[in-house]
N, C-alpha and C. Protein backbone atom coordinates (compact mmCIF):
# COMPACT_ATOMS: atom_id res chain seq x y z
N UNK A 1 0.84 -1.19 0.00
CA UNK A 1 0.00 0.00 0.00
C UNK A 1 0.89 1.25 0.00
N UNK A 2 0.58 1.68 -0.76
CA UNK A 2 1.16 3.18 -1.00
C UNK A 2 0.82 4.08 0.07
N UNK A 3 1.82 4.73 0.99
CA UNK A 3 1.78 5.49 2.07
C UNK A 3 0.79 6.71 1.98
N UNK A 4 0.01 7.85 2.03
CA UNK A 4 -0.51 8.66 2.37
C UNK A 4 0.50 10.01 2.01
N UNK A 5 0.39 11.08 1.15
CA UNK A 5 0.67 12.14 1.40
C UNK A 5 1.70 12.94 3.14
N UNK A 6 0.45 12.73 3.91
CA UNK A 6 0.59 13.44 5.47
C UNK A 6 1.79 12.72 6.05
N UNK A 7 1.53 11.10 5.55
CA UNK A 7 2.39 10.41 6.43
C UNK A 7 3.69 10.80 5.62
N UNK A 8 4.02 10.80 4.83
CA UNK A 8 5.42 11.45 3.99
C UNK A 8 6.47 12.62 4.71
N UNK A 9 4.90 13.75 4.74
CA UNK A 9 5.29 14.93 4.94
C UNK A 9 6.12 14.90 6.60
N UNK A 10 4.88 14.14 7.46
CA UNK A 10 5.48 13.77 8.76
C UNK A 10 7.37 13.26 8.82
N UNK A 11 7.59 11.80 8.05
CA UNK A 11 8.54 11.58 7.89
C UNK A 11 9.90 12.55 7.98
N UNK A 12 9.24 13.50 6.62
CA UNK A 12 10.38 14.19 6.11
C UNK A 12 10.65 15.34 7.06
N UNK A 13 9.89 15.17 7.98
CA UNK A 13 10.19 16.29 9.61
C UNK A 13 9.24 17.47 9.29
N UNK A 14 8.28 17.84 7.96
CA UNK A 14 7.62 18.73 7.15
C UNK A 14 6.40 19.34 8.98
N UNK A 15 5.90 20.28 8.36
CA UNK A 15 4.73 21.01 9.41
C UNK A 15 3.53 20.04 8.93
N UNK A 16 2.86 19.48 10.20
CA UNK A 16 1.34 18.95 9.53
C UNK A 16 0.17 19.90 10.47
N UNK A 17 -1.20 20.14 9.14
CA UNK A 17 -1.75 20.49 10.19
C UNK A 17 -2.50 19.24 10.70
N UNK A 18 -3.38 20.14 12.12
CA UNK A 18 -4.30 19.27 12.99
C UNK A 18 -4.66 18.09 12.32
N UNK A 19 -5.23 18.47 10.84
CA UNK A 19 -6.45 17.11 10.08
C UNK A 19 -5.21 16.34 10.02
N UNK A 20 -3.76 16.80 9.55
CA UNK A 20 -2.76 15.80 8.86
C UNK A 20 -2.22 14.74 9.82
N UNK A 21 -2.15 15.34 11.20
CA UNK A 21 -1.87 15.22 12.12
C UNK A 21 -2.14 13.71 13.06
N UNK A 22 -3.90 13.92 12.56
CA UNK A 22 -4.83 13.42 13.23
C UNK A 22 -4.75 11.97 12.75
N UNK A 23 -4.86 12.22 11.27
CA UNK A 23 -5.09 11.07 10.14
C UNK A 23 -3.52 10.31 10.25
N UNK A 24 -2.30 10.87 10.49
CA UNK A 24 -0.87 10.58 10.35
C UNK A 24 -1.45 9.70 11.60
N UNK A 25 -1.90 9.57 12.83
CA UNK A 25 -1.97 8.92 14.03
C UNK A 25 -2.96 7.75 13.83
N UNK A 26 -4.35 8.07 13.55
CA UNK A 26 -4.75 7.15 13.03
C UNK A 26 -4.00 5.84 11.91
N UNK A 27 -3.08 5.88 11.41
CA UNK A 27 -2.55 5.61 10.11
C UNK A 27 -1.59 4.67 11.13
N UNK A 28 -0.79 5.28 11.83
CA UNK A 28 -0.10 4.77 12.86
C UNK A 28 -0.69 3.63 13.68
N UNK A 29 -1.55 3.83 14.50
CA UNK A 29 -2.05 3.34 15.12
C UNK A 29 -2.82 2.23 14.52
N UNK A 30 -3.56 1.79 13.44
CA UNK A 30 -4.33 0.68 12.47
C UNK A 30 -2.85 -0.15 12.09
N UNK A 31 -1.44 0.22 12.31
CA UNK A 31 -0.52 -0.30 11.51
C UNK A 31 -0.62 -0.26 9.95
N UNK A 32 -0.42 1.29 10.15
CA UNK A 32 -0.84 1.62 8.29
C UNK A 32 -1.63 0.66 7.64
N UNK A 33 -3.18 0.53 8.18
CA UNK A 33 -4.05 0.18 7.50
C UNK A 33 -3.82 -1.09 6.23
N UNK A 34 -2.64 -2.30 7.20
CA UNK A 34 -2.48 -3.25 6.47
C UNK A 34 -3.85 -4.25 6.70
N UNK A 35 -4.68 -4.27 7.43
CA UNK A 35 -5.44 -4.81 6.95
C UNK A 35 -6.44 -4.36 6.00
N UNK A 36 -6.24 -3.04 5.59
CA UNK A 36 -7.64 -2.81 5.16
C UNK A 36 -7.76 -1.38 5.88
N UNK A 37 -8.75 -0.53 4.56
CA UNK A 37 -8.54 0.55 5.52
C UNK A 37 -10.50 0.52 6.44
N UNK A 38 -10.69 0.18 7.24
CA UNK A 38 -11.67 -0.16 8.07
C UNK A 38 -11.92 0.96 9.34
N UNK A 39 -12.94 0.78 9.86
CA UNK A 39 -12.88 1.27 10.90
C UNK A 39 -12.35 0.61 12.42
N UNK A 40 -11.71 1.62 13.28
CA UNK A 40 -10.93 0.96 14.60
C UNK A 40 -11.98 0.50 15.22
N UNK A 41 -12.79 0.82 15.38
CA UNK A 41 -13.82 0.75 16.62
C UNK A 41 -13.27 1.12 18.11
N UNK A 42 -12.60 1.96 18.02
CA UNK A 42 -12.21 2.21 19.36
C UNK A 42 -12.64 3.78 19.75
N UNK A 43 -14.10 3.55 20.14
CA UNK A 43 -14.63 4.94 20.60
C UNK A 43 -14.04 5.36 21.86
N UNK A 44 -13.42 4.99 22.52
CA UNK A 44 -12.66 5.45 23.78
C UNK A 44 -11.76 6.10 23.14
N UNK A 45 -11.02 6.09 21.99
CA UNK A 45 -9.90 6.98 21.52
C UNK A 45 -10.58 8.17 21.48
N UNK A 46 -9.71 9.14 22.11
CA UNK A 46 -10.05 11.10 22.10
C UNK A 46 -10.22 11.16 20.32
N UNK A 47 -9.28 11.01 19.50
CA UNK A 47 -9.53 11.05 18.05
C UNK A 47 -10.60 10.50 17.22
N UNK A 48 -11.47 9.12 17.69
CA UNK A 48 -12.36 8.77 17.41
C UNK A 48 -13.32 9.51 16.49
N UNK A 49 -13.40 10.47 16.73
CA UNK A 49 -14.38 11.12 16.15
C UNK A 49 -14.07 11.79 14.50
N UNK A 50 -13.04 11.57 14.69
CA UNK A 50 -12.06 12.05 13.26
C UNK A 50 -11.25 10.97 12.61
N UNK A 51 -11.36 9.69 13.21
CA UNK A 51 -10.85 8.97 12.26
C UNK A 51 -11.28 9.11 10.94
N UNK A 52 -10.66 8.34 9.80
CA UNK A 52 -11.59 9.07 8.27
C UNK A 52 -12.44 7.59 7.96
N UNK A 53 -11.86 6.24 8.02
CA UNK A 53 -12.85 5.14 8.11
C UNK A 53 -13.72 4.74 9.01
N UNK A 54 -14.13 5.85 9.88
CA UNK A 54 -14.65 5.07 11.11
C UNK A 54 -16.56 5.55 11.31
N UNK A 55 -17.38 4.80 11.93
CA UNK A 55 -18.42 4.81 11.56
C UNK A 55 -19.11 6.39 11.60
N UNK A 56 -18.41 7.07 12.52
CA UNK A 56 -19.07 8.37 12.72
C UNK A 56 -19.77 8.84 11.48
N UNK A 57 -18.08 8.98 10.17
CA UNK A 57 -18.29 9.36 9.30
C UNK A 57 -19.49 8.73 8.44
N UNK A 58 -19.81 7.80 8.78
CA UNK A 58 -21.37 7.50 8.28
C UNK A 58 -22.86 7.03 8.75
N UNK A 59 -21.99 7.98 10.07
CA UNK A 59 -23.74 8.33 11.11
C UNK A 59 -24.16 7.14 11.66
N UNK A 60 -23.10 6.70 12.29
CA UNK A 60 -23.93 5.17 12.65
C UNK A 60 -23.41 5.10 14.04
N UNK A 61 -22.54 6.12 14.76
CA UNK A 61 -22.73 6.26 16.01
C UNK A 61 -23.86 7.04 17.16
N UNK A 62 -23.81 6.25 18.18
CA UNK A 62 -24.95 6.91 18.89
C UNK A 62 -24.10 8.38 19.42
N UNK A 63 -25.06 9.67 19.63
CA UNK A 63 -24.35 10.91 20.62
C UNK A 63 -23.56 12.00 19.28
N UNK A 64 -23.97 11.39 17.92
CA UNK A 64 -23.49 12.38 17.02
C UNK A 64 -23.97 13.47 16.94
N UNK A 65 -23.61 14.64 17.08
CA UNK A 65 -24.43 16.12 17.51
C UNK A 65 -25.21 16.41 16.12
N UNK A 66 -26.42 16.89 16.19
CA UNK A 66 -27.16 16.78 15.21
C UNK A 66 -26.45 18.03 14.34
N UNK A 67 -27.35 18.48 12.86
CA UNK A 67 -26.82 19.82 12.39
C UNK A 67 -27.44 20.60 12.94
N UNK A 68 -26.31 21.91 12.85
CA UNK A 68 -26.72 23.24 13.37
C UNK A 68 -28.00 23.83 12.88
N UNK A 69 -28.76 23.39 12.32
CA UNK A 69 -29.93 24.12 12.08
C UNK A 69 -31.17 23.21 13.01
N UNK A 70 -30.70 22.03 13.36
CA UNK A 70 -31.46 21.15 13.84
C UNK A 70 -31.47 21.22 15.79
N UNK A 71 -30.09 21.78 15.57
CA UNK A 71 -29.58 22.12 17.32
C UNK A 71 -30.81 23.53 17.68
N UNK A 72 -30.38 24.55 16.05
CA UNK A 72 -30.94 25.87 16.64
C UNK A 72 -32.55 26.04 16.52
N UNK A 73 -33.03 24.88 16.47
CA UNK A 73 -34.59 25.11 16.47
C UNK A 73 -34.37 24.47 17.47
N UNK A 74 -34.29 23.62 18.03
CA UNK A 74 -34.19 22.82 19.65
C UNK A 74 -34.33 23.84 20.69
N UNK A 75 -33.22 24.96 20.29
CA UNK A 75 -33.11 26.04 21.66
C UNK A 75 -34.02 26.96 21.27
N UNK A 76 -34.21 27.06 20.08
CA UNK A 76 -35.68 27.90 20.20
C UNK A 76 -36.57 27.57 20.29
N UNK A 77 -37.26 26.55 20.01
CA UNK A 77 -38.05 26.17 21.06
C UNK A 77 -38.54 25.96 22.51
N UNK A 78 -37.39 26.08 23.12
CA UNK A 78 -36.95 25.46 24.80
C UNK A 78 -36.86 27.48 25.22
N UNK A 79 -36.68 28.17 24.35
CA UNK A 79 -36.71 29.13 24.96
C UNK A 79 -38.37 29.91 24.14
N UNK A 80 -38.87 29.52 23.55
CA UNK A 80 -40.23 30.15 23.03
C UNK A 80 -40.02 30.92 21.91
N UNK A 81 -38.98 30.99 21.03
CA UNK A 81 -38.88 31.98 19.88
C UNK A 81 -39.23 31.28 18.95
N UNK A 82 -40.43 32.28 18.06
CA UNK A 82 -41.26 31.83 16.63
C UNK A 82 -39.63 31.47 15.92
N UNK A 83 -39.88 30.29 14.80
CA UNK A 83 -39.08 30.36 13.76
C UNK A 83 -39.03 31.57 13.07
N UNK A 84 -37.86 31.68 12.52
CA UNK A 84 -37.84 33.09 11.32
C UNK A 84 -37.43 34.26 12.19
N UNK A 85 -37.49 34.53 13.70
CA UNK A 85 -37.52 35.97 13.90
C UNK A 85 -36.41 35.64 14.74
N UNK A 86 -35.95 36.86 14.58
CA UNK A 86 -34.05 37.04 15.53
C UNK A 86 -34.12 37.14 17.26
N UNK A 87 -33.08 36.76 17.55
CA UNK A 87 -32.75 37.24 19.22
C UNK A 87 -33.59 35.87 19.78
């Protein structure tokens, strides 16, 4: 399997950001995804949530924060504001 971009850059001592960072650890940690690039299942990992194979990314964990438009009718409701109007 052909290494990853991030993981290169890491190598070569290069700046990664956060995402490169994240994914370079993940990558690490699966043992460069010699089996397969799959999900860890290890929701106890702090990164979990950013792995790039892992179920989050396809909504199949429980506690995934809904979208922001779905959050901001929640609190307006809970606080009494009509849809559509500000404050």
């Amino acid at each position: 399997m052909k290494k990853p971009k991030y993981v290169l850059k890491f190598e070569r001592g290069d700046k990664l950001t956060f995402k490169q960072a994240i994914l370079n650890k993940c990558f690490d940690c699966m043992g460069n995804y010699a089996d397969g690039k799959r999900d860890c299942v290890m929701s106890e990992c702090s990164l979990y949530q950013f792995m790039p194979y892992g179920a989050v990314w396809r909504g199949r964990v429980r506690g995934i924060r809904p979208k922001n438009s779905d959050r901001m009718a929640v609190l307006r409701a809970k606080k009494g504001i009509k849809e559509g109007s500000q404050g």
